[in-house]
Protein backbone atom coordinates (compact mmCIF):
# COMPACT_ATOMS: atom_id res chain seq x y z
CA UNK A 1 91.39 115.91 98.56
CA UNK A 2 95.13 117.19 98.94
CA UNK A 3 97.72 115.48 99.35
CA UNK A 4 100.89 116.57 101.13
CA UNK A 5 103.90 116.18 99.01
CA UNK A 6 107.14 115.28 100.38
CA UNK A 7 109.79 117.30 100.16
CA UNK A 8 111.96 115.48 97.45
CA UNK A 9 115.62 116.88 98.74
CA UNK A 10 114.88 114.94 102.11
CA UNK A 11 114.48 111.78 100.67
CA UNK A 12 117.16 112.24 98.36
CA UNK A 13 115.17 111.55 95.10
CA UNK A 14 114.12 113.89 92.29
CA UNK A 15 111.59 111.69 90.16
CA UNK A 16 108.85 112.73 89.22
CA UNK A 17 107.09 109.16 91.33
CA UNK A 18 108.43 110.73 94.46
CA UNK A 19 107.47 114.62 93.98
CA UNK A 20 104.12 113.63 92.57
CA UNK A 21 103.19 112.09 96.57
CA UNK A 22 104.79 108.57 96.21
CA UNK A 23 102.84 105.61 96.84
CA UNK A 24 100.06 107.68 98.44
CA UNK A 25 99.12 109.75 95.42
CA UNK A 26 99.56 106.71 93.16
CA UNK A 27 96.93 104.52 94.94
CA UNK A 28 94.26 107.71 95.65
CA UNK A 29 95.07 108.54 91.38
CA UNK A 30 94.24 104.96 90.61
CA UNK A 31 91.25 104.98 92.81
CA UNK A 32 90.00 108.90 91.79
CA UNK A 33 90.58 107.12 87.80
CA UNK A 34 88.87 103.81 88.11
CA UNK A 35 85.77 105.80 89.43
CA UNK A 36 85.92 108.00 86.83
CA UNK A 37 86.95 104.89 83.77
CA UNK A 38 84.36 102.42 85.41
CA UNK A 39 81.40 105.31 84.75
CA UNK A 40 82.52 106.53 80.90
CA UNK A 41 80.96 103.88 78.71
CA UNK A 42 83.12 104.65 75.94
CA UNK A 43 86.19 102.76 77.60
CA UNK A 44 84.82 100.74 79.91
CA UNK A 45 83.64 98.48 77.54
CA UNK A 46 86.72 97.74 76.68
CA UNK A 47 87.74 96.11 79.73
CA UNK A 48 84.01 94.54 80.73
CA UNK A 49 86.22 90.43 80.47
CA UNK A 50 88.68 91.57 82.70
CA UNK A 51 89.12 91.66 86.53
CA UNK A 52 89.00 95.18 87.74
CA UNK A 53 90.84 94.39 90.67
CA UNK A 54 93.72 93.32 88.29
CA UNK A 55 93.36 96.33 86.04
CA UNK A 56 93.83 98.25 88.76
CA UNK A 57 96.78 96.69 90.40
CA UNK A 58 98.26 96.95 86.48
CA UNK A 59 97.79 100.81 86.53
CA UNK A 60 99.28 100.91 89.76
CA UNK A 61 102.78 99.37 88.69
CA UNK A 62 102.51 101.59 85.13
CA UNK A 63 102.43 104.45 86.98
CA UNK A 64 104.98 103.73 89.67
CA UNK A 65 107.09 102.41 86.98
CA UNK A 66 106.84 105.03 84.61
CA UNK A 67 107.14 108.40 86.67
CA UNK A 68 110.70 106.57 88.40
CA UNK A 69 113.11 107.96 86.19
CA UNK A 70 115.26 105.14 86.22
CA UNK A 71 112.95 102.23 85.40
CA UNK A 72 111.44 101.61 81.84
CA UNK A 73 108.19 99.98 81.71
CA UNK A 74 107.60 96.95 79.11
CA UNK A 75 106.42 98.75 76.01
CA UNK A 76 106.37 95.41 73.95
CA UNK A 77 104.11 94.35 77.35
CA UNK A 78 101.79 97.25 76.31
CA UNK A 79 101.51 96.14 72.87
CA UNK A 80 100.78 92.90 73.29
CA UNK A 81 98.24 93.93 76.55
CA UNK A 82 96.04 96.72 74.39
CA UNK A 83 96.39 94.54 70.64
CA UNK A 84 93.05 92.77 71.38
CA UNK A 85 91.52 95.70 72.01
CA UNK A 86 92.38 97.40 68.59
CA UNK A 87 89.95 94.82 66.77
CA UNK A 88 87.31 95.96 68.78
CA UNK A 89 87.94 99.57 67.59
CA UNK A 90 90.17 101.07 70.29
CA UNK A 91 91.85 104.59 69.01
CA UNK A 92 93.20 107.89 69.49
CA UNK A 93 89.99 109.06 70.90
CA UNK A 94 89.92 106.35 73.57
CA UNK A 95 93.52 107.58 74.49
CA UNK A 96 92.40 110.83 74.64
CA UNK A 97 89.65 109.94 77.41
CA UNK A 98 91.99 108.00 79.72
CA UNK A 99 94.43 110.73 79.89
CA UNK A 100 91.79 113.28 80.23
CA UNK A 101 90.33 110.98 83.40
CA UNK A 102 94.12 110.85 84.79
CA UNK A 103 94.40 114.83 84.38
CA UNK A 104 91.02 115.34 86.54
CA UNK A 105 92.13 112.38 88.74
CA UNK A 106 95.31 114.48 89.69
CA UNK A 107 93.78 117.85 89.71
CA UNK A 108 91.45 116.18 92.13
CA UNK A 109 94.97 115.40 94.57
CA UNK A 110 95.62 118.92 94.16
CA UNK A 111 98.97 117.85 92.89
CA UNK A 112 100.86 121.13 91.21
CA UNK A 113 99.57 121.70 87.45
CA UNK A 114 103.51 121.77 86.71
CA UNK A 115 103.53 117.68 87.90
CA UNK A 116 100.60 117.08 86.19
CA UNK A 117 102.13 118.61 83.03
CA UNK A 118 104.81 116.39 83.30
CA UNK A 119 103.29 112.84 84.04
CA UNK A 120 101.21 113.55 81.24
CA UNK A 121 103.72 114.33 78.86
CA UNK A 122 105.62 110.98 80.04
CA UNK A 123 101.88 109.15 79.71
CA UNK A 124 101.17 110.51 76.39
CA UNK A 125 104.51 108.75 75.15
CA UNK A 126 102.83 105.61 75.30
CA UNK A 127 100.22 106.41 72.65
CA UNK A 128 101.75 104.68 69.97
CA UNK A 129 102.25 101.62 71.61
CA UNK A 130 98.98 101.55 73.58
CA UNK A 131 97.73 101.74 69.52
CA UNK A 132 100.19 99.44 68.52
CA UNK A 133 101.86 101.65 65.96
């Protein structure tokens, strides 16, 4: 499934939100991912007490918010979201597989491998606090 991307000097914006597809490829990424997270057992079970519909509509907002170049998301929200989940073993490897699920989510857009380079060197920034360290 491609997506068409806009061309960022018409809308005036460079960020990384708009040349990635907007609002479009954000909601088909979160979609593509939540397939893809909802069938890996070594994640999902990190998530089976909460609403998917709300973890969803958080990974929306993270990834709008972090790919606009302008807005910061909440790291101390991150920490305090993903500390629970450290007592029930949550790690490096688990980061691993959600941004290895996000890179075939976006290769599955067809978005350019040069955007996908970049959102995941932005995503991978929030390691340490999605690990609380």
């Amino acid at each position: 499934m491609a997506l068409s991307l806009p061309n960022s000097h018409e809308h005036g914006e460079n960020n990384l939100f708009t040349r990635i597809g907007g609002e479009a490829a954000v909601e088909a990424a979160v979609n593509i991912f939540y397939e893809k997270f909802l069938d890996n057992p070594e994640i999902n079970s990190f998530f089976d007490s909460t609403s998917v519909v709300d973890q969803i509509e958080k990974m929306r907002v993270f990834l709008r918010l972090i790919m606009q170049e302008n807005t910061q998301y909440d790291r101390d929200l991150v920490r305090k979201a993903h500390a629970p989940l450290l007592e029930r073993g949550l790690n490096d490897h688990h980061f691993d597989i959600f941004i290895e699920l996000m890179e075939e989510s976006l290769q599955e857009l067809e978005i350019p491998k040069e955007i996908i380079g970049e959102f995941m060197l932005i995503a991978e920034t929030y390691r340490d606090d999605v690990l609380v360290r």
